[in-house]
C-alpha atoms as a PDB file:
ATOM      1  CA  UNK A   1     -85.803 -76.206  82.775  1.00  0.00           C
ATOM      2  CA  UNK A   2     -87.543 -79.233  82.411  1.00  0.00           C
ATOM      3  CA  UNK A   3     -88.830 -80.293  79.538  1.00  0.00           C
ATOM      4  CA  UNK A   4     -91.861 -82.704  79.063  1.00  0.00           C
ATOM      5  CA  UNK A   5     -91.562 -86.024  76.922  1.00  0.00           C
ATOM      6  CA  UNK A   6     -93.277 -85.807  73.902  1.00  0.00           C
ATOM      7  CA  UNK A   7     -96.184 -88.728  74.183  1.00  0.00           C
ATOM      8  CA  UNK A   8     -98.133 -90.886  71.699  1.00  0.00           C
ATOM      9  CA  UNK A   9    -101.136 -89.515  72.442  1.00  0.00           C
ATOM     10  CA  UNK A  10    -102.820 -85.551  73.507  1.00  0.00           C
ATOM     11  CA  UNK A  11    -105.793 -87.245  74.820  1.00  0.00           C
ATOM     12  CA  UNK A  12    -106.790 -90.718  76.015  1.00  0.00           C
ATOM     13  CA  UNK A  13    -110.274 -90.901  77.253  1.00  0.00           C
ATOM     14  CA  UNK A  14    -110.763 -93.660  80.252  1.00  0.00           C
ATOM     15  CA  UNK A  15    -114.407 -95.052  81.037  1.00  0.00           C
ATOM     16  CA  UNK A  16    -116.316 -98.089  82.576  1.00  0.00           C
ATOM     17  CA  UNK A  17    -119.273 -99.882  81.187  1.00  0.00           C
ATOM     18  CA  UNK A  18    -121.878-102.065  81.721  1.00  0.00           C
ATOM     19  CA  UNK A  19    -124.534-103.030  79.670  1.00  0.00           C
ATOM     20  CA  UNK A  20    -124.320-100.361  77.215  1.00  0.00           C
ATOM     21  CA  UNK A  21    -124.914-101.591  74.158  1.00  0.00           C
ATOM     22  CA  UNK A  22    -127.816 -99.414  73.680  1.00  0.00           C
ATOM     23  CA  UNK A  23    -125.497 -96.111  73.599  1.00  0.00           C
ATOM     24  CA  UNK A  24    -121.972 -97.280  73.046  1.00  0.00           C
ATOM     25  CA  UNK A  25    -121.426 -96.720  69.459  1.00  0.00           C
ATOM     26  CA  UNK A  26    -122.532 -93.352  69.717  1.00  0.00           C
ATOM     27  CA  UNK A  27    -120.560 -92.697  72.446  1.00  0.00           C
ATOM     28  CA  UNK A  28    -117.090 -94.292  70.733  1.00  0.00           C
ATOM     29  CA  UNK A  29    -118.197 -92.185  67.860  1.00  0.00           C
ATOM     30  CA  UNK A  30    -118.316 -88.596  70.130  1.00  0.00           C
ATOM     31  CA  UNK A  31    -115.079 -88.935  71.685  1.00  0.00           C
ATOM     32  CA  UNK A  32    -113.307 -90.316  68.473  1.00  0.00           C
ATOM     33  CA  UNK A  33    -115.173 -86.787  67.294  1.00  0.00           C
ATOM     34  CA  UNK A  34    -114.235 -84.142  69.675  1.00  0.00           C
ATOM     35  CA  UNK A  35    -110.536 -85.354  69.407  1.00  0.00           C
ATOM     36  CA  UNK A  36    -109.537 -88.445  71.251  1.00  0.00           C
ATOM     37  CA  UNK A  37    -106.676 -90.074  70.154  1.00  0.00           C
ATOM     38  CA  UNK A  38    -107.101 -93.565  72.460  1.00  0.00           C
ATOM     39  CA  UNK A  39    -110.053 -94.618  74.716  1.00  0.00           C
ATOM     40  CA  UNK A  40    -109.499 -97.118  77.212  1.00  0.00           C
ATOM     41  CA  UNK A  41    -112.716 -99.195  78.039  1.00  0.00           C
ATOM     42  CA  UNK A  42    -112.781-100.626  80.979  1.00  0.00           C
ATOM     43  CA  UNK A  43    -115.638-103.554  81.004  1.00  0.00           C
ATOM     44  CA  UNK A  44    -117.700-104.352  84.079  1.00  0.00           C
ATOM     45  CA  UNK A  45    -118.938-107.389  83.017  1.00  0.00           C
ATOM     46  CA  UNK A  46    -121.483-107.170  80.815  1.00  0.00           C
ATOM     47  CA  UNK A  47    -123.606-109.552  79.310  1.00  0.00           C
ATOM     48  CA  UNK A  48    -124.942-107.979  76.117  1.00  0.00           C
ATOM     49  CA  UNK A  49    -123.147-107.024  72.993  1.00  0.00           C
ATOM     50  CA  UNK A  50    -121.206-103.991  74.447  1.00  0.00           C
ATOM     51  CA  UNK A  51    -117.390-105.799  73.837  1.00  0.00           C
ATOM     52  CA  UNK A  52    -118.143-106.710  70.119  1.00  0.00           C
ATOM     53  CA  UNK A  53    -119.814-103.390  69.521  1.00  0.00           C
ATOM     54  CA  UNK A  54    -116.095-101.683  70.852  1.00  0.00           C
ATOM     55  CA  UNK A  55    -114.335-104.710  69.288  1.00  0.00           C
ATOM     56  CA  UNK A  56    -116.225-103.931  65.736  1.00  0.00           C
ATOM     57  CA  UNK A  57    -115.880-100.358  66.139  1.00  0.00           C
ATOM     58  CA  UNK A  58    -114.057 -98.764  62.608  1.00  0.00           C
ATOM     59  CA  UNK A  59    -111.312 -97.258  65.405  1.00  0.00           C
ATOM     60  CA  UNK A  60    -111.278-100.420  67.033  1.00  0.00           C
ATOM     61  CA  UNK A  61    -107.030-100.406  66.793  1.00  0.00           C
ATOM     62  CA  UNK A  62    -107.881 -96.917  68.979  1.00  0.00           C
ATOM     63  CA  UNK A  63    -109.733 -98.416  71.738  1.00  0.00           C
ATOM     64  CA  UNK A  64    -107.994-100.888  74.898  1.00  0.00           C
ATOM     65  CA  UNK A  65    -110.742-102.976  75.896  1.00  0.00           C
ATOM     66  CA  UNK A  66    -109.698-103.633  79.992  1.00  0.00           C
ATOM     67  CA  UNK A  67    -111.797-106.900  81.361  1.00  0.00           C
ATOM     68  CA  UNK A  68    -112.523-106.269  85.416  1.00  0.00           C
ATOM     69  CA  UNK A  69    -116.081-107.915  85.871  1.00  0.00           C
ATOM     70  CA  UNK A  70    -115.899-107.284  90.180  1.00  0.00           C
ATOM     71  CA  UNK A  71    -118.456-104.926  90.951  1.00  0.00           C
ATOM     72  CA  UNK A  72    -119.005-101.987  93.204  1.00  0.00           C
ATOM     73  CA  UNK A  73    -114.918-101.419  92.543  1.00  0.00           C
ATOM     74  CA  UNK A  74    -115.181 -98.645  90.236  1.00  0.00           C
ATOM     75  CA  UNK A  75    -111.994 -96.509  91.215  1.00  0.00           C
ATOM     76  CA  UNK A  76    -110.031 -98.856  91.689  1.00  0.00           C
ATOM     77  CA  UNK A  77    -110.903-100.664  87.946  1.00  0.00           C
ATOM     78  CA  UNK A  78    -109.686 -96.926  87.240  1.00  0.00           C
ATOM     79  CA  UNK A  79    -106.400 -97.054  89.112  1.00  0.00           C
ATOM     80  CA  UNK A  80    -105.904-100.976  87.823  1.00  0.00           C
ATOM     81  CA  UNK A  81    -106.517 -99.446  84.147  1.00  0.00           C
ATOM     82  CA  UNK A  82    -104.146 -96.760  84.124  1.00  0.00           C
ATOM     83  CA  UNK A  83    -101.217 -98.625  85.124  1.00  0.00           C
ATOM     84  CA  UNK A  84    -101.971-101.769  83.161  1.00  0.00           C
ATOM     85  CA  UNK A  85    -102.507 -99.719  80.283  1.00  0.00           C
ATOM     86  CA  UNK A  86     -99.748 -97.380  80.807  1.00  0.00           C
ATOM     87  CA  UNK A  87    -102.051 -94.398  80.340  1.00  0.00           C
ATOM     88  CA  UNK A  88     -99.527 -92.215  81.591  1.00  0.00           C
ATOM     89  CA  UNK A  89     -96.481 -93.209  79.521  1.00  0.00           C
ATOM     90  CA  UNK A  90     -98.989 -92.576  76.424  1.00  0.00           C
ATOM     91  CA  UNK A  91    -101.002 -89.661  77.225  1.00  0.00           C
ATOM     92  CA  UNK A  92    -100.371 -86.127  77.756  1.00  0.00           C
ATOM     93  CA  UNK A  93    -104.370 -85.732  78.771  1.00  0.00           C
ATOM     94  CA  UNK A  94    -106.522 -87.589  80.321  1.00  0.00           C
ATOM     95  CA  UNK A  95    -110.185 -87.094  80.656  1.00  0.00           C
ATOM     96  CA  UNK A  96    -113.109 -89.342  82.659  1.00  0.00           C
ATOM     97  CA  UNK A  97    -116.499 -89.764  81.379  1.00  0.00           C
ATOM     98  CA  UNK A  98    -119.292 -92.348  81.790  1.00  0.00           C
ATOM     99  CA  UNK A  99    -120.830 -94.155  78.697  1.00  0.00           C
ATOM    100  CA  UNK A 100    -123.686 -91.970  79.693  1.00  0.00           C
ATOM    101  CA  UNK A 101    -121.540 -88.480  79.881  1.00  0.00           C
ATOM    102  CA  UNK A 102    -120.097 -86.570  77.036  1.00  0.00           C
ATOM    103  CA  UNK A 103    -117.795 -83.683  76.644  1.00  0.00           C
ATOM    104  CA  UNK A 104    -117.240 -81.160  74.249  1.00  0.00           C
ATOM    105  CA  UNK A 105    -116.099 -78.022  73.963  1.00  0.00           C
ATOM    106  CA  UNK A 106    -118.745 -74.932  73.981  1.00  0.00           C
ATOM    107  CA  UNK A 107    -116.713 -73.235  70.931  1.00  0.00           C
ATOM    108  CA  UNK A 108    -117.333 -76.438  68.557  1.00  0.00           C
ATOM    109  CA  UNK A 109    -113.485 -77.138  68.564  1.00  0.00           C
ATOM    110  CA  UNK A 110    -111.580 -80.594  69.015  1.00  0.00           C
ATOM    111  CA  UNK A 111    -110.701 -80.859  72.840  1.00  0.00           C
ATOM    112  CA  UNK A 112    -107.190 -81.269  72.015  1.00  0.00           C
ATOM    113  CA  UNK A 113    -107.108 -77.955  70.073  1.00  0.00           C
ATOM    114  CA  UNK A 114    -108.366 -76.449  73.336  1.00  0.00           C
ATOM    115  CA  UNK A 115    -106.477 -78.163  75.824  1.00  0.00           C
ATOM    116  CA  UNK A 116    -103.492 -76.524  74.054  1.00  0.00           C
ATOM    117  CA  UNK A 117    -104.353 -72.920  75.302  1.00  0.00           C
ATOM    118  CA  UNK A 118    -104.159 -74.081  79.455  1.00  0.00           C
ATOM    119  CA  UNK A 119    -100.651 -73.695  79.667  1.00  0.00           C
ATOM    120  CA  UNK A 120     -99.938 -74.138  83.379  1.00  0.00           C
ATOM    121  CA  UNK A 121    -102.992 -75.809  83.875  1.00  0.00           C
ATOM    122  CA  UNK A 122    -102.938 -79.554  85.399  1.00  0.00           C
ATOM    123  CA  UNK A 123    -106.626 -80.482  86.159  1.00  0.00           C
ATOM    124  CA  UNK A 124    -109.762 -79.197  84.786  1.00  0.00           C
ATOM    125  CA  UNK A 125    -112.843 -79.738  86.152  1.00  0.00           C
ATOM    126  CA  UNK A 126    -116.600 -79.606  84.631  1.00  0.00           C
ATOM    127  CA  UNK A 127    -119.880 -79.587  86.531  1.00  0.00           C
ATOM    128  CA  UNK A 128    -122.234 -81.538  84.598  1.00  0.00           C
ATOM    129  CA  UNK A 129    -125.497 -80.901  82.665  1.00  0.00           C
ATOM    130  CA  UNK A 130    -127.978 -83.066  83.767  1.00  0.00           C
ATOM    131  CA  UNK A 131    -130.508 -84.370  80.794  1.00  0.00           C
ATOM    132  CA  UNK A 132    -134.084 -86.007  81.363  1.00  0.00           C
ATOM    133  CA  UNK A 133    -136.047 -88.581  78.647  1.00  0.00           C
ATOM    134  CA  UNK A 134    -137.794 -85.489  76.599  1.00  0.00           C
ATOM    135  CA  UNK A 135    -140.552 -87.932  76.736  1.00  0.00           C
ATOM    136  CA  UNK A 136    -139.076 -90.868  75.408  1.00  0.00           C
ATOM    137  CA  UNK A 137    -140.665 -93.891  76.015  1.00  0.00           C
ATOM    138  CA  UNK A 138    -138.623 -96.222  73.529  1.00  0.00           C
ATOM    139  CA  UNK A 139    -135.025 -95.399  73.442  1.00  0.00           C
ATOM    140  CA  UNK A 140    -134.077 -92.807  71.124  1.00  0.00           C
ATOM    141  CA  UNK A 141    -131.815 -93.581  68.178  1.00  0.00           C
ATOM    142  CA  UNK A 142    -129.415 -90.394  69.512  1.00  0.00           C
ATOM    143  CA  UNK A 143    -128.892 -88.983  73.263  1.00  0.00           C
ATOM    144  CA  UNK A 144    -127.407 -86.142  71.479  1.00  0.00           C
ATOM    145  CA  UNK A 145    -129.827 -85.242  69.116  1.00  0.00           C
ATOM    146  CA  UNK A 146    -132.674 -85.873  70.723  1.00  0.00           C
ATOM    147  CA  UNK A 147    -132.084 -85.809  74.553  1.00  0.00           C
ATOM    148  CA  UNK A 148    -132.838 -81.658  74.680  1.00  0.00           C
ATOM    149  CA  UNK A 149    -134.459 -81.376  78.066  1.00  0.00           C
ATOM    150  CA  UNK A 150    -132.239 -80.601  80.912  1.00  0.00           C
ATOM    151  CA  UNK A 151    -132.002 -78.918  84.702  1.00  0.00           C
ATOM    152  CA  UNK A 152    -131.579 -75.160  84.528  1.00  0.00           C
ATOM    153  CA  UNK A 153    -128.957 -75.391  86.969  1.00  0.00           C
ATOM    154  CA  UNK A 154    -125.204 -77.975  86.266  1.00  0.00           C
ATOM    155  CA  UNK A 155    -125.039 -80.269  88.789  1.00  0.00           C
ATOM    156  CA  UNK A 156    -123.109 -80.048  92.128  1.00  0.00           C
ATOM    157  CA  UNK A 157    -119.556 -79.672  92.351  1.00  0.00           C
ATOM    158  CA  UNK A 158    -119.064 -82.608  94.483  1.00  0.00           C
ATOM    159  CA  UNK A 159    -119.853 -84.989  91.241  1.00  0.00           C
ATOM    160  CA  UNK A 160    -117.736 -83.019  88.448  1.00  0.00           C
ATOM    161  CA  UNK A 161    -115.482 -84.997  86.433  1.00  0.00           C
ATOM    162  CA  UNK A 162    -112.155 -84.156  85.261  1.00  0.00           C
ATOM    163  CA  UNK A 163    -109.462 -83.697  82.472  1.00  0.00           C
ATOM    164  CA  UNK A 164    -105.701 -83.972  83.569  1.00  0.00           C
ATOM    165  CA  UNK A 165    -102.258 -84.159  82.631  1.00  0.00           C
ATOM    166  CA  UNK A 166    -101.062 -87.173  83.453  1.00  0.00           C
ATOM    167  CA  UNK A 167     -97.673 -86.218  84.330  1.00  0.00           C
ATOM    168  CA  UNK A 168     -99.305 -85.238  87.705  1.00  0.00           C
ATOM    169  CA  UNK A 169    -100.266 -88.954  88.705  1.00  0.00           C
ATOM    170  CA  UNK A 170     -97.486 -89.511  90.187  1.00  0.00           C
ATOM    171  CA  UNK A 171     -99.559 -92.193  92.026  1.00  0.00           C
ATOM    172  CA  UNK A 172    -102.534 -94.151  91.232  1.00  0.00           C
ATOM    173  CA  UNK A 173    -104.483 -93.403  93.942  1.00  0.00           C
ATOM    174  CA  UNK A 174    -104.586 -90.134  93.178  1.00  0.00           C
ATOM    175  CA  UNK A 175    -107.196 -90.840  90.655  1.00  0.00           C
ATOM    176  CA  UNK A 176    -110.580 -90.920  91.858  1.00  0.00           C
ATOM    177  CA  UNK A 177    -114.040 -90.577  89.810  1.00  0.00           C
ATOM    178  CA  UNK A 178    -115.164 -86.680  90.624  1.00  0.00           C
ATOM    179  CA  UNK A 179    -111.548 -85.289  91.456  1.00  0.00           C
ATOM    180  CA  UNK A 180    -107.495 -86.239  91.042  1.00  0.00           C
ATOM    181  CA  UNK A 181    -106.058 -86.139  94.822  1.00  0.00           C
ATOM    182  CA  UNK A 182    -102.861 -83.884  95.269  1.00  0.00           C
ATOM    183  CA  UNK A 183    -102.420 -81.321  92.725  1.00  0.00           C
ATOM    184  CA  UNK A 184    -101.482 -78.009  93.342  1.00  0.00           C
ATOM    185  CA  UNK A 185    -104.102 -75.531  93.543  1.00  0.00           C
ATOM    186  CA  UNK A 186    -102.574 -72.856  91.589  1.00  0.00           C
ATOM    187  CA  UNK A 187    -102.470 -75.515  88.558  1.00  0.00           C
ATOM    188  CA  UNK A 188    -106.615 -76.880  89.280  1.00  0.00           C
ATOM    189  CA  UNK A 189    -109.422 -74.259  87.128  1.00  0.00           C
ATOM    190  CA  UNK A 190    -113.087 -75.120  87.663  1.00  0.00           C
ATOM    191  CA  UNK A 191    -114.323 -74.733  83.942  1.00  0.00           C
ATOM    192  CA  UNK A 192    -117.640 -74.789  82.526  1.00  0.00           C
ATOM    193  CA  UNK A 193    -117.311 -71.824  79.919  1.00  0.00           C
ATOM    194  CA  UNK A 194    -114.854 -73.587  77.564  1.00  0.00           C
ATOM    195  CA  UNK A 195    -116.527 -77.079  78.292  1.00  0.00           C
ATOM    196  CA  UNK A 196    -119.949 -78.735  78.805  1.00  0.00           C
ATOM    197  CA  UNK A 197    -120.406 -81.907  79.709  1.00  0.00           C
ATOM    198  CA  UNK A 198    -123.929 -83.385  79.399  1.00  0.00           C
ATOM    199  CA  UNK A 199    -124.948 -86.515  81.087  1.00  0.00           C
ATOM    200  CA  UNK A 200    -127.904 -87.964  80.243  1.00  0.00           C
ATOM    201  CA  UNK A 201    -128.434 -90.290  83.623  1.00  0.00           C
ATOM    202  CA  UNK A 202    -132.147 -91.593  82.626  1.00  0.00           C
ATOM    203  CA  UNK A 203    -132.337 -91.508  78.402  1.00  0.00           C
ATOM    204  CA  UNK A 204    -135.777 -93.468  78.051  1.00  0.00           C
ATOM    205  CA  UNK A 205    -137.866 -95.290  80.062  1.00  0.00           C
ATOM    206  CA  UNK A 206    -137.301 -98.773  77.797  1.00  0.00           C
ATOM    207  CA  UNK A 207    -133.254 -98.111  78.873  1.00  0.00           C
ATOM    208  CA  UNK A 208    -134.212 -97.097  82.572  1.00  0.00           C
ATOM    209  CA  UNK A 209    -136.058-100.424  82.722  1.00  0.00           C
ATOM    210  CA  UNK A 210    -134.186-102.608  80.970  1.00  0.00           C
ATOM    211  CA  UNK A 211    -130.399-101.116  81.991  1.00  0.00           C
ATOM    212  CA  UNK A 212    -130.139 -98.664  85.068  1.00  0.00           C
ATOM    213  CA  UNK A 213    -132.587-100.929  86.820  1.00  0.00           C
ATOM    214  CA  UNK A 214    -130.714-104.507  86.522  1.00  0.00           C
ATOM    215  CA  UNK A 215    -127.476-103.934  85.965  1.00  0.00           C
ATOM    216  CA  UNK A 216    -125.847-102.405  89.275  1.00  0.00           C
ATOM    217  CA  UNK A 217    -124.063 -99.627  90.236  1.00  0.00           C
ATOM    218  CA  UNK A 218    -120.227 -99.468  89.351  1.00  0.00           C
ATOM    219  CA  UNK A 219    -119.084 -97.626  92.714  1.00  0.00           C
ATOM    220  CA  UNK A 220    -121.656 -98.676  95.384  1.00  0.00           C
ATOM    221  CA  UNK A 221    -123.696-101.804  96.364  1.00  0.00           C
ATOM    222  CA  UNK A 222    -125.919 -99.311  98.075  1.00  0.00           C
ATOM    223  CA  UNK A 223    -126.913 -96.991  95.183  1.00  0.00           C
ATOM    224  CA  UNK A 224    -128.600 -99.615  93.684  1.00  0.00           C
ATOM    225  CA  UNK A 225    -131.603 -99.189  96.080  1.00  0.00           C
ATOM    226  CA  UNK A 226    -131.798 -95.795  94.769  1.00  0.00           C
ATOM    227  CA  UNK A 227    -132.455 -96.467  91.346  1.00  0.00           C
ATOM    228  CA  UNK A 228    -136.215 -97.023  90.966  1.00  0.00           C
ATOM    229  CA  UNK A 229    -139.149 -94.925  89.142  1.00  0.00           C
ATOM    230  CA  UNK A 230    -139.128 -92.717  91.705  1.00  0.00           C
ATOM    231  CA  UNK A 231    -135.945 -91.833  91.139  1.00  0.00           C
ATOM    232  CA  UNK A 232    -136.411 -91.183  87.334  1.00  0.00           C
ATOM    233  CA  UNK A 233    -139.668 -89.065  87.338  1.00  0.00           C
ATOM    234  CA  UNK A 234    -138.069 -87.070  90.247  1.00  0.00           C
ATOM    235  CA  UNK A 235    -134.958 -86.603  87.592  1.00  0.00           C
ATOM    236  CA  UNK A 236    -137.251 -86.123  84.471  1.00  0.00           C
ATOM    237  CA  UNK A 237    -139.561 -83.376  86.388  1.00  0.00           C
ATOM    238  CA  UNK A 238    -136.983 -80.939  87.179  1.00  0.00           C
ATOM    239  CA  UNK A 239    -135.538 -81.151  83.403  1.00  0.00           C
ATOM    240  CA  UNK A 240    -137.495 -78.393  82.567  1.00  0.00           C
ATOM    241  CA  UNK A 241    -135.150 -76.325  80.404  1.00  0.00           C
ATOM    242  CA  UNK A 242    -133.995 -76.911  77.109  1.00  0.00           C
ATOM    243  CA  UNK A 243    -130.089 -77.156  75.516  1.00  0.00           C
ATOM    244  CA  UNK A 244    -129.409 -77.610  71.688  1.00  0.00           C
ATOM    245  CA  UNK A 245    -125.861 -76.592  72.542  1.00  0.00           C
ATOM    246  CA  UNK A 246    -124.286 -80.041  71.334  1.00  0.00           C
ATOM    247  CA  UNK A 247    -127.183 -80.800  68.897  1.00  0.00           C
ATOM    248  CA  UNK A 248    -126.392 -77.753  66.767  1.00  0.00           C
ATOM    249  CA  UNK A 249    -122.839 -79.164  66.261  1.00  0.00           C
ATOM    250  CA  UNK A 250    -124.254 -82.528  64.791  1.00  0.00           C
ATOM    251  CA  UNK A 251    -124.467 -82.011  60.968  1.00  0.00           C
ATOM    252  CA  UNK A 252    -122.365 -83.598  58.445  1.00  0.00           C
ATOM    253  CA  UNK A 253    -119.141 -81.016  59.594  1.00  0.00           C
ATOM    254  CA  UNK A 254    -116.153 -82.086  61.605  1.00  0.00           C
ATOM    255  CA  UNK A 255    -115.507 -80.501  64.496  1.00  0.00           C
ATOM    256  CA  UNK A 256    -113.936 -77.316  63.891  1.00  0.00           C
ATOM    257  CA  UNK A 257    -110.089 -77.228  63.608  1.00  0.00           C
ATOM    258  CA  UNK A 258    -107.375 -74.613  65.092  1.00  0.00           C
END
């Protein structure tokens, strides 16, 4: 029987940013919060403060800041990062999210405390929630706490985002941004009872302006076209219902351990 190395770390979190210094402490904070032992920032060339913010960060000895400034080469920034990084030496898990996107579990629990009970399980996939401004104008001081509005329905399974064992990647180019190529089925769950993953894609119209307007899209020259007001009051009129799932968690309390 084989037995699996025992690694540094359960789970090593692995995003790309531009531009977000509006959001980025918050988001360090989250995943440092639901249970992330390492997060591996991968930075697109920006031009404000986000670097120092990560650099200044109080688990700043917990986060590998990965300079690739070429644009439109999102994946393979991804692919570039693992193996430079040698995410898979180090982690047992590993999980994609945008500085925009954040997991947690539905139960209140640390992520690595629930990855624990999918014995047998390689991949996990989430659909996410999509979030709208809730009538923000000037950027709010928390997505999380104040970000409440959302679609009624999770977003299509095409653009889920995953968690994985990394023993799996036996290749890099298995790793794409919505779904890890070549696992076996009988090992891949479609989950979005244990987690939710909320993705607030417009926040505010100051950060819509100032942010998703100039900066570019990560993956695509084309999507940037896309991007315009259009496109955020067609986002912010379908956010109709309401979600305090992750809001409720936010007091003073740690997330809740095994």
């Amino acid at each position: 029987m084989m037995v699996r190395r025992l690694k540094k770390y359960k789970l090593g979190v692995l995003a790309i940013m531009k531009n977000e210094s509006s959001n980025l402490k918050e988001w360090l904070d989250h995943y440092f919060w639901i249970g992330a032992d390492q997060i591996y920032l991968i930075d697109n060339g920006s031009d404000d403060h986000s670097v120092q913010i990560a650099r200044n960060h109080e688990r700043s000895c917990n986060i590998q800041i990965v300079l690739r400034p070429k644009p439109y080469r999102q994946v393979q920034h991804y692919r570039a990062a693992f193996r430079s990084c040698q995410i898979k030496r180090d982690c047992e898990w590993l999980m994609i999210a945008d500085i925009d996107e954040f997991w947690f579990a539905k139960n209140g629990r640390k992520i690595p405390d629930v990855l624990s009970g999918f014995s047998g399980i390689d991949v996990i996939y989430t659909n996410c929630t999509i979030f709208g401004s809730s009538g923000f104008k000037q950027h709010p001081a928390s997505l999380r706490k104040e970000l409440v509005h959302c679609h009624s329905e999770l977003d299509s399974h095409q653009n889920t985002k995953w968690v994985c064992r990394t023993d799996i990647i036996n290749w890099f180019t298995k790793i794409g941004i919505h779904k890890i190529k070549g696992a076996r089925s009988d090992k891949v769950v479609s989950d979005n009872t244990t987690f939710q993953l909320n993705h607030y894609i417009i926040q505010s119209e100051e950060y819509f302006e100032l942010v998703k307007l100039t900066r570019g899209d990560a993956s695509r020259e084309w999507r940037n076209t896309i991007r315009n007001w259009e496109y955020f009051k067609r986002i912010d009129a379908t956010c109709t219902s309401k979600d305090f799932t992750l809001k409720s968690f936010l007091s003073d309390r740690p997330a809740k351990a095994l």
